[in-house]
Protein backbone atom coordinates (compact mmCIF):
# COMPACT_ATOMS: atom_id res chain seq x y z
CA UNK A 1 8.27 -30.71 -10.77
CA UNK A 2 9.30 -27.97 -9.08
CA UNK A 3 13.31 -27.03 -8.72
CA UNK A 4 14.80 -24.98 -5.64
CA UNK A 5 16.42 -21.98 -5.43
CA UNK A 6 17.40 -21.83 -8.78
CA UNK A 7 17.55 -19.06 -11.52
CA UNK A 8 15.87 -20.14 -14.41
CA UNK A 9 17.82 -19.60 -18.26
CA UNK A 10 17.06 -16.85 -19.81
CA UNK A 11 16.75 -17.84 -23.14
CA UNK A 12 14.38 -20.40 -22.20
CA UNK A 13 12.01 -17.61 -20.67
CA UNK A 14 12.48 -15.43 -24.08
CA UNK A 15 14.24 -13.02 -22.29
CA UNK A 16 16.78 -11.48 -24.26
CA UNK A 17 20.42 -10.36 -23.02
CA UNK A 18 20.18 -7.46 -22.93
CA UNK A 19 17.26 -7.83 -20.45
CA UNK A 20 20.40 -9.02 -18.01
CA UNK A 21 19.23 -7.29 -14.83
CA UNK A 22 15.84 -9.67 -15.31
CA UNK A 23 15.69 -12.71 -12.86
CA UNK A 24 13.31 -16.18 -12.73
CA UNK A 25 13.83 -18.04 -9.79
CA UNK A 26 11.33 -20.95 -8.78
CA UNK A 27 11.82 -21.87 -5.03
CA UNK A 28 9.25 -24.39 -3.71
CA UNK A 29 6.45 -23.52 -4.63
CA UNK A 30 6.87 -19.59 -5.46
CA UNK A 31 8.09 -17.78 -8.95
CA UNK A 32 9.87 -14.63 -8.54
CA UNK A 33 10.66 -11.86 -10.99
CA UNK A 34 12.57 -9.38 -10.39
CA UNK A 35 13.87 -6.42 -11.96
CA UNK A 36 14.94 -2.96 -12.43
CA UNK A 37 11.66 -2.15 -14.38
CA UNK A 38 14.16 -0.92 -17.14
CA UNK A 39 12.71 -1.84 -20.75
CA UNK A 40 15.90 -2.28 -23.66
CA UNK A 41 13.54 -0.73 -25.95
CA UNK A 42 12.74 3.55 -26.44
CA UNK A 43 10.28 4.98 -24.54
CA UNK A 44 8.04 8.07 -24.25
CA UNK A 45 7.32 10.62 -25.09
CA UNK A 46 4.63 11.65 -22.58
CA UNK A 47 4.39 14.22 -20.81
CA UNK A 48 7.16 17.27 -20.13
CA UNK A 49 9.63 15.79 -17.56
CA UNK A 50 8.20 12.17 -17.33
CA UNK A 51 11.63 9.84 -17.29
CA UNK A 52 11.98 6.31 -16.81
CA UNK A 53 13.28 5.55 -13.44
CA UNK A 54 15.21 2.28 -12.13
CA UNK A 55 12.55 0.29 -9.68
CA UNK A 56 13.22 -2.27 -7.43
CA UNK A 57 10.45 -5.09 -8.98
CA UNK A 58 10.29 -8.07 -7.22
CA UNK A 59 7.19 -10.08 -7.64
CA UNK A 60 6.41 -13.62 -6.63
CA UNK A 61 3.36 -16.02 -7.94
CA UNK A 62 2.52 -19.63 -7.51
CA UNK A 63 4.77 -21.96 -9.28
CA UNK A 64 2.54 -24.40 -9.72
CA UNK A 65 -1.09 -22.43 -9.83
CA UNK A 66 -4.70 -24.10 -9.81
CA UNK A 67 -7.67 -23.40 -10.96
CA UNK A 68 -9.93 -22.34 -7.96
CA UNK A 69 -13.30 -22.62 -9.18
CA UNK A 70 -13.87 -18.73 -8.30
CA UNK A 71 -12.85 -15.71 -10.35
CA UNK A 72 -10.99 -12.70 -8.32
CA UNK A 73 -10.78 -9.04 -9.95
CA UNK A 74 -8.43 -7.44 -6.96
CA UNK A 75 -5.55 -6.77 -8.54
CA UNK A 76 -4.06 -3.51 -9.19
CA UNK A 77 -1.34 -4.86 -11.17
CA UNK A 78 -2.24 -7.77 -13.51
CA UNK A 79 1.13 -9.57 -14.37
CA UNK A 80 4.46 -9.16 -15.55
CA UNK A 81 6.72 -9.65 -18.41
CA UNK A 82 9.57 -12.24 -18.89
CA UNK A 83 11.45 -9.23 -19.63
CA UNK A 84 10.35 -7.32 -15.70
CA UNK A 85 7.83 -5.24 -16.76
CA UNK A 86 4.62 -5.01 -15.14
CA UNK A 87 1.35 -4.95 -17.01
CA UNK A 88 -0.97 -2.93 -15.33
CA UNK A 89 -3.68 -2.25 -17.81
CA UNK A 90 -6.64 -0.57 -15.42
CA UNK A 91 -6.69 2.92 -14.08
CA UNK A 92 -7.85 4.68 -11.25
CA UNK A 93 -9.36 7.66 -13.03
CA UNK A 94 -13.17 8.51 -13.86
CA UNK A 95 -15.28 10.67 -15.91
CA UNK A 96 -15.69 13.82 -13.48
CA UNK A 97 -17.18 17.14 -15.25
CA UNK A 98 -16.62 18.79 -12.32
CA UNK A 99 -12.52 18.71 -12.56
CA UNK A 100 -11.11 20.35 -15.28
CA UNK A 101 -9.39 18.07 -16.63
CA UNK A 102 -12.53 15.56 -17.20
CA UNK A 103 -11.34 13.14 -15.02
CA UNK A 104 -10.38 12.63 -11.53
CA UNK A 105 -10.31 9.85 -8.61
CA UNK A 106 -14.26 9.92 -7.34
CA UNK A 107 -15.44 7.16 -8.57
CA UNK A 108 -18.81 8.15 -8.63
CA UNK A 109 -19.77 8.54 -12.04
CA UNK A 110 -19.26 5.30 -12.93
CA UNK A 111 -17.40 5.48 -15.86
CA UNK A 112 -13.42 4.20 -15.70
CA UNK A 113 -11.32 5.91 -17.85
CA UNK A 114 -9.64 2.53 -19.89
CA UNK A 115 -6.05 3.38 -20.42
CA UNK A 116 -5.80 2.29 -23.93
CA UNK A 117 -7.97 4.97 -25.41
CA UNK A 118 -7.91 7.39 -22.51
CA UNK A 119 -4.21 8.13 -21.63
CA UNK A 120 -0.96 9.23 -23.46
CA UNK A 121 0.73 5.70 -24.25
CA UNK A 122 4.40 5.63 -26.36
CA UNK A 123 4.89 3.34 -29.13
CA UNK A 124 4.86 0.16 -27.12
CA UNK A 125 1.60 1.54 -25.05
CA UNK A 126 3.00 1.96 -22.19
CA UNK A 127 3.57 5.31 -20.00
CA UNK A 128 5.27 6.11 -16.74
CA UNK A 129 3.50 7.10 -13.41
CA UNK A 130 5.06 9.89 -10.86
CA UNK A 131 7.08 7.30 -9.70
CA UNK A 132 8.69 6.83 -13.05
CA UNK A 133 7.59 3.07 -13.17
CA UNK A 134 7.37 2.02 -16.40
CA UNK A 135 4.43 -0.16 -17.37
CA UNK A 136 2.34 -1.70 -20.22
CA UNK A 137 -1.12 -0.99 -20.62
CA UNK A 138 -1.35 -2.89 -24.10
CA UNK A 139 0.66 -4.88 -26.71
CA UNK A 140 4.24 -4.16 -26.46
CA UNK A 141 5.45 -4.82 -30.31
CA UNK A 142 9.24 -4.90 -28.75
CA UNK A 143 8.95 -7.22 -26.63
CA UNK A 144 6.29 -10.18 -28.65
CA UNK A 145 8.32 -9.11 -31.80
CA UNK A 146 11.50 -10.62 -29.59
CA UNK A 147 9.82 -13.81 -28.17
CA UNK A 148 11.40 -17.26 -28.37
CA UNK A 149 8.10 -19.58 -28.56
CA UNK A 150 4.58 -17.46 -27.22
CA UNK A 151 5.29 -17.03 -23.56
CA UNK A 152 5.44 -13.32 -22.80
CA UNK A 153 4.57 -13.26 -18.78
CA UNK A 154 3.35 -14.45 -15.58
CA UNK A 155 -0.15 -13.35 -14.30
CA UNK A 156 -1.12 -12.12 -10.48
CA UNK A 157 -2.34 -15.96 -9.69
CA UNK A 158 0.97 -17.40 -11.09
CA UNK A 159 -1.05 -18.80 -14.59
CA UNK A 160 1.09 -18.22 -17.09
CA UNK A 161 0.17 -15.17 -20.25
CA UNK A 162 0.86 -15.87 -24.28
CA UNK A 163 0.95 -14.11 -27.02
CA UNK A 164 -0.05 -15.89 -30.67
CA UNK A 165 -1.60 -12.67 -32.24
CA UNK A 166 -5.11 -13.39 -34.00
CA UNK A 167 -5.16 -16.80 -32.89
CA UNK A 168 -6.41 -16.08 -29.69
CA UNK A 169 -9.90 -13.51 -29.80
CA UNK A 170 -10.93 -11.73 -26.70
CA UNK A 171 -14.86 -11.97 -26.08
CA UNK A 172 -14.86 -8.38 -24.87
CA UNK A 173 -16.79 -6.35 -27.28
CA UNK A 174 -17.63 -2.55 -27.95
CA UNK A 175 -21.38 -2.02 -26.79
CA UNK A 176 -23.65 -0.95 -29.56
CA UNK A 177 -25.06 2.52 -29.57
CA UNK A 178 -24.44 5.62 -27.43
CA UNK A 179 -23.91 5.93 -23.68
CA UNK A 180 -27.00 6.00 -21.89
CA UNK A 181 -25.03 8.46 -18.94
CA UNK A 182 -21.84 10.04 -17.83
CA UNK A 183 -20.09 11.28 -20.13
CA UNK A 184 -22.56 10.81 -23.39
CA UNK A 185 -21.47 9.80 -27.00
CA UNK A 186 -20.91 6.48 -28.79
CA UNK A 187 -19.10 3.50 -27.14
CA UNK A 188 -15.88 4.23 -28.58
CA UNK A 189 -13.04 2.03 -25.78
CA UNK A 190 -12.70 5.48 -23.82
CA UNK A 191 -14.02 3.99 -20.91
CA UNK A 192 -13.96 0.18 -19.63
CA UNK A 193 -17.45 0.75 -19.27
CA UNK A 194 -17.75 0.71 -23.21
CA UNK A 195 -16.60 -2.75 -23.54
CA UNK A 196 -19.31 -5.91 -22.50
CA UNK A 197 -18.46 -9.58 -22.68
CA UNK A 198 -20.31 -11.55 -25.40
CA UNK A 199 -19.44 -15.04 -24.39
CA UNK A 200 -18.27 -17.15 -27.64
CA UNK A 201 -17.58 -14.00 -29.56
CA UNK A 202 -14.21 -14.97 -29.51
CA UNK A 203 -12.00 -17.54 -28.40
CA UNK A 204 -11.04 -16.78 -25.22
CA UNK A 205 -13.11 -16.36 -21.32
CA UNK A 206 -13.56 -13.25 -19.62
CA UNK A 207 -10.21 -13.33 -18.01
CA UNK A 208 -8.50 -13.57 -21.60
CA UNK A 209 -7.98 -17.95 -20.56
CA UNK A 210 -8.30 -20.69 -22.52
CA UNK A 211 -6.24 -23.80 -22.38
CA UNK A 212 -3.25 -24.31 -24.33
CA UNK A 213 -2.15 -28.10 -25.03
CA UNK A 214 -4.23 -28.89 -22.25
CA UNK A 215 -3.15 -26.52 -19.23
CA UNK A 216 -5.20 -23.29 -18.09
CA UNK A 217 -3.40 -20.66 -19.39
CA UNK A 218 -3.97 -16.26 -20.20
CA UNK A 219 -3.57 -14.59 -23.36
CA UNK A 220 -2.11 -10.83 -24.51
CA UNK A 221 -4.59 -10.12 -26.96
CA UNK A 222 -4.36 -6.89 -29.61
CA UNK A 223 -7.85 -5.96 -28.24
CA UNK A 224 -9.29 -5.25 -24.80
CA UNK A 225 -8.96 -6.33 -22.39
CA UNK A 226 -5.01 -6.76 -23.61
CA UNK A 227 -4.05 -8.58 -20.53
CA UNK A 228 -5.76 -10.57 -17.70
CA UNK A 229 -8.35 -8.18 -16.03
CA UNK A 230 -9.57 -11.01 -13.62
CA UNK A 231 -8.31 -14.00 -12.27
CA UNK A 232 -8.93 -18.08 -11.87
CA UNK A 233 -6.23 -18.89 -9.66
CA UNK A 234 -4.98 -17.16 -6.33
CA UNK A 235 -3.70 -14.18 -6.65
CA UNK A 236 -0.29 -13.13 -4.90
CA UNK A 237 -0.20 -10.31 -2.95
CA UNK A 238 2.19 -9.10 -4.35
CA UNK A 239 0.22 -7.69 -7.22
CA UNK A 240 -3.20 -6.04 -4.78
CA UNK A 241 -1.64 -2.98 -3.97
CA UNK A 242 -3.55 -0.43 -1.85
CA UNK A 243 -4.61 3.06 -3.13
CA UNK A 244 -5.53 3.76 -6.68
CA UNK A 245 -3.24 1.77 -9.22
CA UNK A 246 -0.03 1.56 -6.86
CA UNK A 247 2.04 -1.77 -6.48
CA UNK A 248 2.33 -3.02 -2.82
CA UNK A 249 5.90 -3.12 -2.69
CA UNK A 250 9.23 -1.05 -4.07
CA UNK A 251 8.46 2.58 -5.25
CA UNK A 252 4.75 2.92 -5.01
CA UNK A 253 3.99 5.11 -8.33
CA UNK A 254 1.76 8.35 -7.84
CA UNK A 255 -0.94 9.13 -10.12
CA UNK A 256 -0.49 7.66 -13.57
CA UNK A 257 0.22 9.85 -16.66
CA UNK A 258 -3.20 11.21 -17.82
CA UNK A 259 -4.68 12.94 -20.07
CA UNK A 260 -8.31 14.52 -20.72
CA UNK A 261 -10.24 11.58 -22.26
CA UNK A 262 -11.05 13.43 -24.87
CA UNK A 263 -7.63 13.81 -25.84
């Protein structure tokens, strides 16, 4: 089942061609992607300056990924796109009164600033870090609008992640009422720590799986958590990364784009 050193078709992978500088290769029992982290759709705007910059993506998975029996959360980023763009929906940033902006990297209040909801995000919700890279923190219209069948990446563990719209429900669910700390007011997706998961509230676990024609697979779902936030198989290391939100390998990003919550 699996095919050496070769560079899977495009078209088969819904990758369009214009998304030339994209490549699949399966080689024993590793898939690679990699890429120039260049999207063929607009971008921004965000903030005064912030340009998309060529990377240097190359990230490899299991091929032929298994269900562990486990569930692992390390991963800063959480997949990436047939067309070589990482998803990278968490954030490194947390309610802090004390910084002027609202929000800084001490983690000690508790409260994650969710980047849908929290952060500047174009029209495909996506922004760029210091680094320029380019990545999706929710549902790029461009690229599901553009997809050949439902498969729209490859996850940390090597599983792979669709996109069928409503037909697939996340079980993550606003809490009810009003903050009990931190930062105060109602639940409102601000912060990840507004969301709970409300097992068979939806269709899918609480790593956005379910199986599809009978094989163990992740969803992009309109609503948090939008892509894979944990994971059942084993996760390539090529996705942990080591301080705050950066990718282990290529340009390591600097602090994301961000903006006051309240904003």
């Amino acid at each position: 089942m699996k095919t050496l050193g070769i560079t899977l078709a495009l078209t088969l992978l819904a990758v369009s061609a214009a998304q030339a500088h994209v490549t699949i290769t399966v080689d024993g029992d590793q898939r690679c992607i990699t890429s120039d982290g260049v999207p063929d759709h607009e971008t921004g705007p965000w903030r005064a300056g912030a340009t998309v910059q060529e990377q240097d993506h190359r990230f490899c998975m299991d091929a032929t990924p298994e269900l562990t029996g486990t569930v692992t959360h390390r991963a800063r980023i959480s997949g990436i796109t047939v067309t070589g763009i990482p998803l990278r929906p968490g954030t490194a940033e947390y309610y802090d009164p004390s910084s002027e902006s609202g929000y800084s990297r001490e983690p000690s209040s508790g409260w994650n600033v969710e980047g849908i909801g929290g952060l500047i995000m174009d029209a495909q919700n996506a922004h760029v870090d210091g680094d320029g890279m380019y990545h999706y923190h929710g549902i790029p219209s461009a690229v599901t609008g553009a997809l050949y069948g439902t498969l729209f990446g490859y996850a940390a563990d090597g599983f792979e992640i669709h996109y069928v719209g409503a037909q697939a429900q996340s079980s993550w669910q606003l809490k009810p009422g009003e903050r009990a700390s931190g930062p105060g007011g109602a639940h409102d997706g601000t912060y990840v720590q507004d969301y709970e998961f409300v097992a068979g509230s939806g269709t899918l676990d609480e790593c956005n799986g379910a199986l599809l024609d009978g094989q163990y697979v992740y969803f992009a779902t309109d609503t948090y958590p939008f892509f894979p936030r944990c994971f059942k198989g084993t996760v390539s290391s090529d996705f942990t990364g080591g301080r705050g939100d950066r990718p282990p390998r290529g340009n390591r990003p600097s602090p994301d784009n961000r903006t006051p919550p309240s904003e």
